[in-house]
N, C-alpha and C. Protein backbone atom coordinates (compact mmCIF):
# COMPACT_ATOMS: atom_id res chain seq x y z
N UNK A 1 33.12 -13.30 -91.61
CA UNK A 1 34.16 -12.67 -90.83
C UNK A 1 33.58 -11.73 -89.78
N UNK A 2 32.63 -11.24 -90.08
CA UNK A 2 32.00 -9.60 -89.36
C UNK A 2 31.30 -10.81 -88.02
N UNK A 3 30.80 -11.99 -88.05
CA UNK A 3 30.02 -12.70 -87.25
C UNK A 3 30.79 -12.90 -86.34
N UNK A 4 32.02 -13.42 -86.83
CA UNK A 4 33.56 -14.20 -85.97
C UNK A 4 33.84 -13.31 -84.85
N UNK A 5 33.89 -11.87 -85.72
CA UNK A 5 34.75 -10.72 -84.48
C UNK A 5 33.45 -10.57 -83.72
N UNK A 6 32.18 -10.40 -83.94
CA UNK A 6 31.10 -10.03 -82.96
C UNK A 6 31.23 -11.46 -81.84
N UNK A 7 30.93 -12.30 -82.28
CA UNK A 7 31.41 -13.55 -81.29
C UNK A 7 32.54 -13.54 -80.39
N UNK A 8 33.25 -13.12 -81.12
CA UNK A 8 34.61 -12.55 -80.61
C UNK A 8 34.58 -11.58 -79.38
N UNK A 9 34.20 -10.58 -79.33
CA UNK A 9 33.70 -9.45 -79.04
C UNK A 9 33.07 -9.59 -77.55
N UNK A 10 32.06 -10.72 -77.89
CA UNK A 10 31.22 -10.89 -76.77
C UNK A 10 31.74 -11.64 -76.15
N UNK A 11 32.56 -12.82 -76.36
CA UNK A 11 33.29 -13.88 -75.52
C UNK A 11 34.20 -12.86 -74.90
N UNK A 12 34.87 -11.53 -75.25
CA UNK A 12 35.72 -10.99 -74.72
C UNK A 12 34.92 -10.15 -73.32
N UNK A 13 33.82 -9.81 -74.13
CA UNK A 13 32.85 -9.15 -73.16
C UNK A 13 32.78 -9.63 -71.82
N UNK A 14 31.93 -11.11 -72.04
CA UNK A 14 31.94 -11.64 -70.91
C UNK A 14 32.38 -12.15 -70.19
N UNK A 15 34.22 -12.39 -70.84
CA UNK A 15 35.41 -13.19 -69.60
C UNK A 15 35.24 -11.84 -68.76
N UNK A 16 35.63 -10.02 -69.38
CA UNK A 16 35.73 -9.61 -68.73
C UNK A 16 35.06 -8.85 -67.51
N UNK A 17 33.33 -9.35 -67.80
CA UNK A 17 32.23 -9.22 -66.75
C UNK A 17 32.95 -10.25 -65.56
N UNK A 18 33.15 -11.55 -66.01
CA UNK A 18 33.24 -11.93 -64.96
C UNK A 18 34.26 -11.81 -64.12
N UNK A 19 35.39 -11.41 -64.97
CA UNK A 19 36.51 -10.93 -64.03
C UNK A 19 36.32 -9.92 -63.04
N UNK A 20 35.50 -8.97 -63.44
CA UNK A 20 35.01 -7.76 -63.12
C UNK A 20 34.28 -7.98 -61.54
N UNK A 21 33.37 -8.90 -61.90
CA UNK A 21 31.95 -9.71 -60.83
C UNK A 21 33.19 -10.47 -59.74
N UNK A 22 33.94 -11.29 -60.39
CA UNK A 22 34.61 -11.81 -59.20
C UNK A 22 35.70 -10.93 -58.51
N UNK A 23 36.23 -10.20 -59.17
CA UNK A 23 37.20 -9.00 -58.44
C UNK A 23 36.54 -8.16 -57.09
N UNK A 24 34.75 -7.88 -57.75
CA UNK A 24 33.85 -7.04 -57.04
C UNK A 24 33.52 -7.93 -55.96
N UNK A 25 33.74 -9.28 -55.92
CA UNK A 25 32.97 -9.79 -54.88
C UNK A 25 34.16 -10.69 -53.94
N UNK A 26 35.66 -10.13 -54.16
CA UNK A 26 36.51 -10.56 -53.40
C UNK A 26 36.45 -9.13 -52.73
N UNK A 27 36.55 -8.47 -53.46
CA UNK A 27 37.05 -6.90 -52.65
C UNK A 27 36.03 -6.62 -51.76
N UNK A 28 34.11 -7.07 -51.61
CA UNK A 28 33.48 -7.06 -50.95
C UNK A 28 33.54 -8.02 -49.55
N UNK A 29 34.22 -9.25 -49.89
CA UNK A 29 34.30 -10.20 -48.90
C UNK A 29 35.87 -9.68 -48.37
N UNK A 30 36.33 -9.27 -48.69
CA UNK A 30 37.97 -8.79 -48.34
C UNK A 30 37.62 -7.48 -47.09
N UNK A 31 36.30 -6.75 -47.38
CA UNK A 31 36.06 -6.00 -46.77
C UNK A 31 35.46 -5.90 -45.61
N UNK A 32 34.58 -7.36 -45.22
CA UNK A 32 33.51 -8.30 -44.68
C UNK A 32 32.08 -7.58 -45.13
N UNK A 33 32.13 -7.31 -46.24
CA UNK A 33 30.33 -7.33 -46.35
C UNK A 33 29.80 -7.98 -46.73
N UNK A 34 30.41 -8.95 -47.41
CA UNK A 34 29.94 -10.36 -47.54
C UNK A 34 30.47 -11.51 -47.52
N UNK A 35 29.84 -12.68 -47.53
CA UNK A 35 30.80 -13.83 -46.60
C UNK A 35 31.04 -14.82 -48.13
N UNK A 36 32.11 -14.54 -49.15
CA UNK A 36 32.98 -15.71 -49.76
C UNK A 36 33.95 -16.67 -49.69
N UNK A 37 34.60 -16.16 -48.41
CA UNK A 37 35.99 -17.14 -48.17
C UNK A 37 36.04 -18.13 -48.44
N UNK A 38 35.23 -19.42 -48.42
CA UNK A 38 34.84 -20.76 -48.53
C UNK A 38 34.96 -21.06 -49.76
N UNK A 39 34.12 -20.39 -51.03
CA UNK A 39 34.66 -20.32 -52.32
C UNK A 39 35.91 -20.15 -53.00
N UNK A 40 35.74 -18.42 -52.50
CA UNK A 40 37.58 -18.03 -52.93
C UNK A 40 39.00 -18.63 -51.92
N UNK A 41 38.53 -19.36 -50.88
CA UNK A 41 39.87 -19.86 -50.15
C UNK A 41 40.97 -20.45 -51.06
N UNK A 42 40.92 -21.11 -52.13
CA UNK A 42 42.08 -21.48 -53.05
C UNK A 42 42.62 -20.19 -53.62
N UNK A 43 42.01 -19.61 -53.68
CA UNK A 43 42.28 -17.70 -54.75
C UNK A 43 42.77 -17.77 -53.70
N UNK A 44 42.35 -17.71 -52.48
CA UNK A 44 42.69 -16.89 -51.29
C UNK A 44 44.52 -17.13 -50.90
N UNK A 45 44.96 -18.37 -51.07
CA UNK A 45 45.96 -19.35 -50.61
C UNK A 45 47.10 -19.27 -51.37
N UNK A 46 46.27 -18.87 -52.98
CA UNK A 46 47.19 -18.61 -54.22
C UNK A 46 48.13 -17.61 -54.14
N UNK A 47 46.72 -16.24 -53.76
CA UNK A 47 47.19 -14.86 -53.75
C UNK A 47 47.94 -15.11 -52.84
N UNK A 48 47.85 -15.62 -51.91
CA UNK A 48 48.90 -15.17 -50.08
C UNK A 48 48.28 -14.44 -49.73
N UNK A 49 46.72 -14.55 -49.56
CA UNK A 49 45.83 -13.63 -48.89
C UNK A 49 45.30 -14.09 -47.89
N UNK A 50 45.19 -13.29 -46.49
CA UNK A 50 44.65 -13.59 -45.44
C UNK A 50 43.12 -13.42 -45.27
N UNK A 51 42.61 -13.80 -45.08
CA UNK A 51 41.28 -14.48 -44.77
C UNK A 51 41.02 -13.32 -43.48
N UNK A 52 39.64 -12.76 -43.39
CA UNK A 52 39.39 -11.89 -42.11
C UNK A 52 39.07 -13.30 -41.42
N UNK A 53 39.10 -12.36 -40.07
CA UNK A 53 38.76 -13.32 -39.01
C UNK A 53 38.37 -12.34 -38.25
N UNK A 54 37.31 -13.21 -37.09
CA UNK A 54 36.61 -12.15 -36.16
C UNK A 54 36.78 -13.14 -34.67
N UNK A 55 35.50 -12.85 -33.87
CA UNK A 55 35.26 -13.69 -32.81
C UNK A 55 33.67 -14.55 -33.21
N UNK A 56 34.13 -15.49 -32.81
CA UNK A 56 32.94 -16.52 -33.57
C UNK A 56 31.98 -16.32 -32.26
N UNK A 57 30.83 -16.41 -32.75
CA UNK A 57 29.45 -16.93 -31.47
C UNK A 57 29.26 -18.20 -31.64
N UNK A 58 29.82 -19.51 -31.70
CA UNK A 58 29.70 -20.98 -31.43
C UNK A 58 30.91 -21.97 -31.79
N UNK A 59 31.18 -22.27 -30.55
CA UNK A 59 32.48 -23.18 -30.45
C UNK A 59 32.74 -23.74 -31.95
N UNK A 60 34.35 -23.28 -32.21
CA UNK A 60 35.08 -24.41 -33.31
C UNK A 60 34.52 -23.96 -34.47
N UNK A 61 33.49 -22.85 -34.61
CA UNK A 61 33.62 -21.67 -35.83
C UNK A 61 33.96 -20.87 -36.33
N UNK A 62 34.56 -20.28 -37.45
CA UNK A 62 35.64 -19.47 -37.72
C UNK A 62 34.84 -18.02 -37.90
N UNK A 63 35.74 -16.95 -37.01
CA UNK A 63 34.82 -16.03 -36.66
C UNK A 63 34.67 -14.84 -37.97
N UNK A 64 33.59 -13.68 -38.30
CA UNK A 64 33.74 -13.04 -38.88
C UNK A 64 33.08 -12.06 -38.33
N UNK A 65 33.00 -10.72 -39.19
CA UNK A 65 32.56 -9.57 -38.86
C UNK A 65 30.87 -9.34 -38.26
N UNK A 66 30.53 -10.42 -39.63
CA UNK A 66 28.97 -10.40 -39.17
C UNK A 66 28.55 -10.85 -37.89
N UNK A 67 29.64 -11.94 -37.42
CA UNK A 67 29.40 -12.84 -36.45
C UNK A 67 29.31 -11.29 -35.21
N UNK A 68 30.79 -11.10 -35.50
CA UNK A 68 30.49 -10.14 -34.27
C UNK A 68 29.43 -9.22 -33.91
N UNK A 69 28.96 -8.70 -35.35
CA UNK A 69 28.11 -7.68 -35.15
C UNK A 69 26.40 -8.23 -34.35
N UNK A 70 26.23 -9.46 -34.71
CA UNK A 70 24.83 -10.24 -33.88
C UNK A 70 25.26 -10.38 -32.92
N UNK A 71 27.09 -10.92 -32.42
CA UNK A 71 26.88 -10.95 -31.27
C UNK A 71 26.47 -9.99 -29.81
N UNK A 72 27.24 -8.62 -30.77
CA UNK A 72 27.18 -7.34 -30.35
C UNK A 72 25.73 -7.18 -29.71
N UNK A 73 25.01 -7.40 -31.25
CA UNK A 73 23.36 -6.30 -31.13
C UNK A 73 22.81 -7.77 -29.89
N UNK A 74 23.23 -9.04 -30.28
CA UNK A 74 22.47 -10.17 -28.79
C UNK A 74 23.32 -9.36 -27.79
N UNK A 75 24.26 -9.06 -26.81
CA UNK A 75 24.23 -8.98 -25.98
C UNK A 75 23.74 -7.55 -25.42
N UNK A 76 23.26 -6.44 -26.70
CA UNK A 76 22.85 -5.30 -26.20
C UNK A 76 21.59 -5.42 -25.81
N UNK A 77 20.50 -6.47 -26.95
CA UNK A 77 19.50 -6.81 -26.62
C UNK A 77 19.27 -7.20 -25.01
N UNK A 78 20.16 -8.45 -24.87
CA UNK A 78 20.32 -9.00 -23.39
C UNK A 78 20.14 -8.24 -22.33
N UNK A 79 21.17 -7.02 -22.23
CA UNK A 79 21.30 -6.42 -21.41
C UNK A 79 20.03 -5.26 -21.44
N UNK A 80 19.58 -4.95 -22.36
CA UNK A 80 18.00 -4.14 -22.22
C UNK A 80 17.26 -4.60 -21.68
N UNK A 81 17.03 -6.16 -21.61
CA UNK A 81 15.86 -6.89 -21.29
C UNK A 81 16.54 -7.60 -19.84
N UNK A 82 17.19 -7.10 -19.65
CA UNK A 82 17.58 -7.44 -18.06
C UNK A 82 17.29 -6.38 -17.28
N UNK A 83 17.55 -5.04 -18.19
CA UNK A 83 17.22 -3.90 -17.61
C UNK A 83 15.77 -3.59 -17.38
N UNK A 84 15.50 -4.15 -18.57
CA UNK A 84 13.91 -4.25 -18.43
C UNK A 84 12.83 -4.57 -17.34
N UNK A 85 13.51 -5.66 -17.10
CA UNK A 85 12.82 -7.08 -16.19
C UNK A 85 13.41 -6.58 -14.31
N UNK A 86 14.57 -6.12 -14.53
CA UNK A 86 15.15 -5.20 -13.00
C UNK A 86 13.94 -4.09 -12.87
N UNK A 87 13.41 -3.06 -14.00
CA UNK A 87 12.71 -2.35 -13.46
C UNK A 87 11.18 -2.35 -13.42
N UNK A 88 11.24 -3.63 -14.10
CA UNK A 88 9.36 -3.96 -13.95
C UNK A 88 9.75 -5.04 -12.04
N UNK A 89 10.86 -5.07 -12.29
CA UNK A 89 10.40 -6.02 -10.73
C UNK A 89 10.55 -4.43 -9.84
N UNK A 90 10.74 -3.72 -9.88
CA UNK A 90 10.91 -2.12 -8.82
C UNK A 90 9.56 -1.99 -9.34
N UNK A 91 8.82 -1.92 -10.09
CA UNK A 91 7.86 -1.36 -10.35
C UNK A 91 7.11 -2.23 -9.47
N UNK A 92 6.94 -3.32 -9.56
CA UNK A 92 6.22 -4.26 -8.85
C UNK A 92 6.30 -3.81 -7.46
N UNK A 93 7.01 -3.83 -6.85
CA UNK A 93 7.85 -3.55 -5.20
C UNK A 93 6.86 -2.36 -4.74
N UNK A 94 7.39 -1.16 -6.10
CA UNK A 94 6.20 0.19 -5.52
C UNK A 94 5.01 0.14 -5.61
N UNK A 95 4.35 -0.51 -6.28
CA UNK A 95 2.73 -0.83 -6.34
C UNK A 95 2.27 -1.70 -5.33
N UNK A 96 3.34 -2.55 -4.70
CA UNK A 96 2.84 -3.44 -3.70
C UNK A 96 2.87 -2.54 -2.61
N UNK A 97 3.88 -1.86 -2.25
CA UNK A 97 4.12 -0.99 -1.50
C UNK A 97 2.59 0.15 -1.08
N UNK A 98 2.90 0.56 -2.72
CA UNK A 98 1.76 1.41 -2.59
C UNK A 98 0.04 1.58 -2.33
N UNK A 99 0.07 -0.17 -2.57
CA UNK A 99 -1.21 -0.77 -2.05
C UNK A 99 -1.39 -0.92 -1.01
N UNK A 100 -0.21 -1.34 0.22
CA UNK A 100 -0.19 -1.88 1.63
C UNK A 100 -0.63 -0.38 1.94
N UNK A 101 0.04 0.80 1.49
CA UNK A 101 0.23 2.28 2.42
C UNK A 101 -1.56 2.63 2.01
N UNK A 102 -1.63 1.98 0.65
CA UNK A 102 -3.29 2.72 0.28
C UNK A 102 -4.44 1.94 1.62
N UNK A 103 -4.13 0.73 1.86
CA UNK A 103 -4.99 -0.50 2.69
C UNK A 103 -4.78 0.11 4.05
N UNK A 104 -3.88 0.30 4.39
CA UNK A 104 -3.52 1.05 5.95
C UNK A 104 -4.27 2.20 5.93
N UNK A 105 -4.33 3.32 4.68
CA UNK A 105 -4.97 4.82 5.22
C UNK A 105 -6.65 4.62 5.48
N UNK A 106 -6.97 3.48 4.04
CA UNK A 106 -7.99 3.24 4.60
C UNK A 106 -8.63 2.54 5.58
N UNK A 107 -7.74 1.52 5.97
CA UNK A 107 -7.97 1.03 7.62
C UNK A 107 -8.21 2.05 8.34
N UNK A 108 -7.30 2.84 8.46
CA UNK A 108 -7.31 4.11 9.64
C UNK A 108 -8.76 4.98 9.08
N UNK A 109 -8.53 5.34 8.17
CA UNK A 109 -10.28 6.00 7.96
C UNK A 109 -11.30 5.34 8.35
N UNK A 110 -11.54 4.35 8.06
CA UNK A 110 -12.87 3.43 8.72
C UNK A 110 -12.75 3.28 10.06
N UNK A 111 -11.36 3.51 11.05
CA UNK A 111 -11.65 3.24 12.11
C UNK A 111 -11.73 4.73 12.76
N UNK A 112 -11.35 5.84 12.01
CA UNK A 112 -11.54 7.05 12.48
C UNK A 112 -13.02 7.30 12.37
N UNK A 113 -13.66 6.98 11.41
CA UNK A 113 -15.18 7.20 10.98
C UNK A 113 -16.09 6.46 11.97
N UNK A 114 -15.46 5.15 12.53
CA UNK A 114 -15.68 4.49 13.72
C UNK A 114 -15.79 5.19 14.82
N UNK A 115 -15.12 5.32 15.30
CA UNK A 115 -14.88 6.53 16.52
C UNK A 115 -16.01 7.80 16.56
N UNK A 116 -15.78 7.95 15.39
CA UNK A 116 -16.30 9.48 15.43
C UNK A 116 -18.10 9.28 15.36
N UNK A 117 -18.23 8.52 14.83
CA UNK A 117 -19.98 7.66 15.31
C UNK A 117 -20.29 7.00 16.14
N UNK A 118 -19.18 6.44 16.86
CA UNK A 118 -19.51 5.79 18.16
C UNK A 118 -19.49 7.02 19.07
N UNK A 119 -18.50 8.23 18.92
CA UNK A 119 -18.37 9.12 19.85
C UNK A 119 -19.75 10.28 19.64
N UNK A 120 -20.45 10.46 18.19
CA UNK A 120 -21.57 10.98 18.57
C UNK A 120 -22.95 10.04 19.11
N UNK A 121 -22.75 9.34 19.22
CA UNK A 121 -23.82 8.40 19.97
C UNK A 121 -23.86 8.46 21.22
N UNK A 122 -22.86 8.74 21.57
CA UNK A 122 -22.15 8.51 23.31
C UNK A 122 -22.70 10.19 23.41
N UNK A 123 -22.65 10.92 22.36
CA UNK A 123 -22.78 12.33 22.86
C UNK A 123 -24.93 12.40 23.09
N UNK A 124 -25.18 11.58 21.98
CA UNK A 124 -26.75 11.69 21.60
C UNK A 124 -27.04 11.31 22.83
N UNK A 125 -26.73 9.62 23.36
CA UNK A 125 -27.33 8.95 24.66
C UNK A 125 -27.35 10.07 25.58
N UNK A 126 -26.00 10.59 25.83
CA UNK A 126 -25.51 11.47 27.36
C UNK A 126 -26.94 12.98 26.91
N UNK A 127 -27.08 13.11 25.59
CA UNK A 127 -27.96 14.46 25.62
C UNK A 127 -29.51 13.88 25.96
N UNK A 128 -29.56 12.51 25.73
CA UNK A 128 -30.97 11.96 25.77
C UNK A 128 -30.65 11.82 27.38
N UNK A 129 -30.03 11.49 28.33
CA UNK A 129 -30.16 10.37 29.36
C UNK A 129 -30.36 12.31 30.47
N UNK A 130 -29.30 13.10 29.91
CA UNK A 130 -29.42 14.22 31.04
C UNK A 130 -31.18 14.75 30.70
N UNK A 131 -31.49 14.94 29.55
CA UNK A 131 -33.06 15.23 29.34
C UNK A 131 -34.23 14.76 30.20
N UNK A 132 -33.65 13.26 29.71
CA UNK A 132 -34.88 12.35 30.80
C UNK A 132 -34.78 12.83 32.29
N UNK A 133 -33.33 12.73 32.71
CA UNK A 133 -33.19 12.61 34.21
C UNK A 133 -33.83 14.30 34.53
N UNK A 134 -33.77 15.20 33.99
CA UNK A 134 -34.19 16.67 34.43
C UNK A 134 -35.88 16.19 34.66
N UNK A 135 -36.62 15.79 33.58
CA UNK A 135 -37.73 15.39 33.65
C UNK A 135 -38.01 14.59 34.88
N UNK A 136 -37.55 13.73 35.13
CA UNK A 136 -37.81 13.30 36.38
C UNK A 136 -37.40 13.63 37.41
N UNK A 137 -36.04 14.53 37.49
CA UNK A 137 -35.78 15.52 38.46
C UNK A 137 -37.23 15.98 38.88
N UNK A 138 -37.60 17.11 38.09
CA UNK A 138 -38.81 17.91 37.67
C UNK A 138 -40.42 17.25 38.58
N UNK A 139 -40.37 16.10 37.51
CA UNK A 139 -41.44 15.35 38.87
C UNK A 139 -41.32 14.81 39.83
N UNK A 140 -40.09 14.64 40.55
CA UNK A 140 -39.97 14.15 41.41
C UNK A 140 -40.28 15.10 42.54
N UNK A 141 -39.69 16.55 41.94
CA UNK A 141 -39.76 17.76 43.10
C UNK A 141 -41.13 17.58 42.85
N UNK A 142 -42.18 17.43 42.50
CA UNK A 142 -43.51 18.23 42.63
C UNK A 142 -44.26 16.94 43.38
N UNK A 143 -43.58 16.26 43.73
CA UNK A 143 -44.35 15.21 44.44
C UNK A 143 -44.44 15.28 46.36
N UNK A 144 -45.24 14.58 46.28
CA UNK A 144 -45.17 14.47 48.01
C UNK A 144 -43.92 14.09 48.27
N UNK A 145 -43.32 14.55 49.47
CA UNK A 145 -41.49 13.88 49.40
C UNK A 145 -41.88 12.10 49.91
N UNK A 146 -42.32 11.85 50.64
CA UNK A 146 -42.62 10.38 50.57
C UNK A 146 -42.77 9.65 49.57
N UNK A 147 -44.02 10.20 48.83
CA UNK A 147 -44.13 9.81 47.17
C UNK A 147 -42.89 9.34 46.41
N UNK A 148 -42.02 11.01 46.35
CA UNK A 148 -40.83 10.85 46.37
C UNK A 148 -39.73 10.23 46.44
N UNK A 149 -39.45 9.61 47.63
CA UNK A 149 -38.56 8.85 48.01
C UNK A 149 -38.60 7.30 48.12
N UNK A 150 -40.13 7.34 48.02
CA UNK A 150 -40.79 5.94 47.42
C UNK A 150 -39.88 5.14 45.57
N UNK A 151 -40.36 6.16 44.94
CA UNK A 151 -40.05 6.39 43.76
C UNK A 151 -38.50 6.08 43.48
N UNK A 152 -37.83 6.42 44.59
CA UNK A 152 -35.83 7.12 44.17
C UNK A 152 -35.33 5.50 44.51
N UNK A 153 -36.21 5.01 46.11
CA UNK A 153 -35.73 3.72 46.58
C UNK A 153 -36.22 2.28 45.74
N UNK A 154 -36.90 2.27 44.58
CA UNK A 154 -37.25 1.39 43.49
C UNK A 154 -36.37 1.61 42.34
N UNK A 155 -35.25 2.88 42.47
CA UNK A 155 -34.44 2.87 41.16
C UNK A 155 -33.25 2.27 41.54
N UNK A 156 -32.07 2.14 40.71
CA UNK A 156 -30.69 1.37 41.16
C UNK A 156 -30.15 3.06 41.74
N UNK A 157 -28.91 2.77 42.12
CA UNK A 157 -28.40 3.73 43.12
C UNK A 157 -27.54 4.91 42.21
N UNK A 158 -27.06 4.25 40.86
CA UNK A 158 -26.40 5.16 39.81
C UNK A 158 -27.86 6.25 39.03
N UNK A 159 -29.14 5.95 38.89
CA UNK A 159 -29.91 6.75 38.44
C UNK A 159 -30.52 7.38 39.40
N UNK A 160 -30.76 6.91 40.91
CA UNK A 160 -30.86 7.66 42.11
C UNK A 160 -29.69 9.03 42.12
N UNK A 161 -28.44 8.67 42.14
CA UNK A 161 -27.82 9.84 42.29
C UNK A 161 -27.97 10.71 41.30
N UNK A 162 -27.86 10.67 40.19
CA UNK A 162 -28.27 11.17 39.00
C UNK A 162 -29.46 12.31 39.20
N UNK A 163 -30.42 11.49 39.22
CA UNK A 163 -31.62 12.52 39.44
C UNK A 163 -31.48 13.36 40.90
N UNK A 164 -30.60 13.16 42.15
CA UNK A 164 -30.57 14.02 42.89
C UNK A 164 -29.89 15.02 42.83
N UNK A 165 -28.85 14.58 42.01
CA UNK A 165 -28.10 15.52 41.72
C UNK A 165 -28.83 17.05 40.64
N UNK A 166 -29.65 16.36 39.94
CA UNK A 166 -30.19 17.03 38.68
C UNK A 166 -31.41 17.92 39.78
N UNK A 167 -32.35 17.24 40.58
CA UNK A 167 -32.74 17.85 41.48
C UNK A 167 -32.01 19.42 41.95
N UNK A 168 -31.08 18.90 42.30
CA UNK A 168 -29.95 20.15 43.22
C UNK A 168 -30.55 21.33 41.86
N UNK A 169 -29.44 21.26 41.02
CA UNK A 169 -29.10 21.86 39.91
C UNK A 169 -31.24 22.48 39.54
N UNK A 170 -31.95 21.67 39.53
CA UNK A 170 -33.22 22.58 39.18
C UNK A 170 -33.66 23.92 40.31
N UNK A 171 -33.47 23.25 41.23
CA UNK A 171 -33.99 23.69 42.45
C UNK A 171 -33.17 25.89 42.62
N UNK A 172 -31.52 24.99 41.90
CA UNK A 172 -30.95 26.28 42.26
C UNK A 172 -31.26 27.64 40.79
N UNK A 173 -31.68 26.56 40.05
CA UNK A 173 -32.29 27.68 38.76
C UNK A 173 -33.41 28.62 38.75
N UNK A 174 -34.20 27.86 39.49
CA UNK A 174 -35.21 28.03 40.25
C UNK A 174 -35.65 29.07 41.25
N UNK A 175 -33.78 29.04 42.23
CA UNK A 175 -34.18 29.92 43.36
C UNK A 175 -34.89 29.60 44.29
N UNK A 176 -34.78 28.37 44.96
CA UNK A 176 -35.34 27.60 45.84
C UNK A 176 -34.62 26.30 46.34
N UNK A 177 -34.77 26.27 48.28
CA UNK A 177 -34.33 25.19 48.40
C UNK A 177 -34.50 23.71 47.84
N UNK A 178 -33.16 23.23 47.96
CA UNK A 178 -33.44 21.79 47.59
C UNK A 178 -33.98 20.99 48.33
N UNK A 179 -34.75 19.76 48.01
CA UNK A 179 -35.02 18.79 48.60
C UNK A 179 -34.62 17.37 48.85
N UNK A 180 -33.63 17.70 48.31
CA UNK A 180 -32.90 15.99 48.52
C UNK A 180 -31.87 15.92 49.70
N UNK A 181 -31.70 16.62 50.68
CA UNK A 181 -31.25 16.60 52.02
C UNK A 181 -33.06 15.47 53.09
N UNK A 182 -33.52 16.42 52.72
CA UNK A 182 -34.84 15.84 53.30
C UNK A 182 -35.38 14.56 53.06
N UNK A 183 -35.12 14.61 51.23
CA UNK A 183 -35.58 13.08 50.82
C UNK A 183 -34.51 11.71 51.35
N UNK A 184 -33.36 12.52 52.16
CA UNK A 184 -32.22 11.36 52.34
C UNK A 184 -32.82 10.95 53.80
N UNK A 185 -33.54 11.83 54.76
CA UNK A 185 -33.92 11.63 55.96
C UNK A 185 -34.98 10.95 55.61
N UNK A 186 -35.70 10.49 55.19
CA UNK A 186 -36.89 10.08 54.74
C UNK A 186 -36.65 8.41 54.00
N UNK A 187 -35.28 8.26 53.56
CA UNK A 187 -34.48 7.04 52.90
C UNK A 187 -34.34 6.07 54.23
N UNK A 188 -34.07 4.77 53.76
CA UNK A 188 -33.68 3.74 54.89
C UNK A 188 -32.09 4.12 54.89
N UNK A 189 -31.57 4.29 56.40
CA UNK A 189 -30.20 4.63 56.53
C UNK A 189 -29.27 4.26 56.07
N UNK A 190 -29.16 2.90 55.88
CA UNK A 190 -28.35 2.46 55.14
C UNK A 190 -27.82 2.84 53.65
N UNK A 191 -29.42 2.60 52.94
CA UNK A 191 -28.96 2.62 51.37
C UNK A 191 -28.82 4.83 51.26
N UNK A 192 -29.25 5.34 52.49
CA UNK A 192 -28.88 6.71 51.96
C UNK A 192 -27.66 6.82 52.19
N UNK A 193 -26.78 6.13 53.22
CA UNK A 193 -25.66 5.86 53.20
C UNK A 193 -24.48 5.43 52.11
N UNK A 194 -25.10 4.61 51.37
CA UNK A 194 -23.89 4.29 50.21
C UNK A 194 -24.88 5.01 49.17
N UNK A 195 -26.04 5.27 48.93
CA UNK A 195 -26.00 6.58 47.93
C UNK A 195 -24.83 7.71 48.23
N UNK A 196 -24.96 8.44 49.44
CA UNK A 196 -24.17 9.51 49.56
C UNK A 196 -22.77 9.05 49.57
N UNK A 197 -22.45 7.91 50.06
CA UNK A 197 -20.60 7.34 49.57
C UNK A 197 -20.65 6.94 48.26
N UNK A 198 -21.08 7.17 47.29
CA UNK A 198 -21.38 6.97 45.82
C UNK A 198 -20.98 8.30 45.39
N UNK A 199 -22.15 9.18 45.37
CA UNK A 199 -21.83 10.39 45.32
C UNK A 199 -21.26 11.07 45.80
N UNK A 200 -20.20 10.82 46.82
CA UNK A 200 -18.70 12.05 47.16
C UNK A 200 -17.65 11.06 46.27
N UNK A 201 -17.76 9.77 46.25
CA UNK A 201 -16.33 8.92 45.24
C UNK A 201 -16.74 9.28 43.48
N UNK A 202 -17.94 9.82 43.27
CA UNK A 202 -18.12 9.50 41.40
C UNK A 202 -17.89 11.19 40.85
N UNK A 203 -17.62 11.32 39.83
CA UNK A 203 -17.11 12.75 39.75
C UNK A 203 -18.89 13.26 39.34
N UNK A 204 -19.24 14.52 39.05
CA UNK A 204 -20.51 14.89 38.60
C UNK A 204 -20.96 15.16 37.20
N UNK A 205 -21.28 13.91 36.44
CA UNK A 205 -20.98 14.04 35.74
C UNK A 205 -22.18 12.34 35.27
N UNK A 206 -23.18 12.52 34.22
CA UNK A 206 -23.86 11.32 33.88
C UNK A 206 -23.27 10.49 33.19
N UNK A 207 -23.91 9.02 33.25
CA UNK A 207 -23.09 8.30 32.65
C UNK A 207 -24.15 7.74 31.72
């Protein structure tokens, strides 16, 4: 008898676990935290119980909570990674940007650095070319003026004026007349002629 009621006991036990288990797992799917409908739909039809429903993510599927909630977190995802991809392409734009403006400053530096070495060269030549020409200013005065003018009429007519001019300029440092009035009388008329129309058209100044 004592076996019967323990048997007893436990068969009672466990109808009412499972009543228990299936009550717990309608009231969970009733709630949408978990997906039974498919099972309990006859319970469901019995009771006169409505079935949740949501918005489905794929045609001619019956929608639920979960559904919505992936669809939710996919289109938040979506829209991050659009946001994403919008500001890596701006990012792109300013680095290209910022490369053209970097390529230009340094264009302009190399051609400023250009300049500025071509323009002390131009300064070195003009300090070398007035040096020489004083020097030969220099010997030219100490020569016989024939000698002289020998010398001026074998050069071209731009280093002729040059050195007469440089002439002038020693002569007056000096404190003494010049001689290149004399060395022009002493020139064939002609070429002292377009020397001296050379030198009233060129400013004073070596080249």
């Amino acid at each position: 008898m004592a076996a019967r009621g323990t048997i007893g006991r436990v068969i009672v036990l466990l109808i009412l676990i499972a009543l228990l288990s299936a009550g717990g797992v309608l009231w969970f799917d009733y709630l949408g935290i978990i997906e039974s409908r498919q099972v309990f739909s006859p319970l469901y039809s019995l009771l006169n119980i409505k079935t949740r429903t949501g918005v489905s993510t794929l045609p001619g599927e019956p929608g639920d909570l979960d559904s919505d909630r992936l669809a939710k977190r996919l289109e938040s995802v979506e829209l991050r990674s659009q946001e994403l991809t919008a500001r890596e392409e701006q990012l792109d734009r300013k680095e290209g940007e910022i490369l053209q403006m970097s390529q230009e400053l340094e264009d302009r530096l190399v051609s400023v650095e250009e300049r500025e070495r071509t323009f002390s060269e131009i300064m070195r030549q003009t300090d070398d070319r007035t040096a020489n020409v004083r020097k030969i200013a220099e010997y030219i005065n100490g020569m016989p003026p024939k000698n002289a003018v020998e010398n001026l009429i074998a050069m071209d007519d731009q280093d002729v004026i040059d050195i007469l001019r440089m002439a002038d300029i020693v002569a007056a440092e000096a404190g003494r007349g010049s001689s290149v009035a004399y060395w022009f009388s002493l020139m064939p008329p002609e070429r002292a002629a377009e020397i001296q129309r050379k030198m009233a058209n060129k400013p004073i100044t070596l080249q």
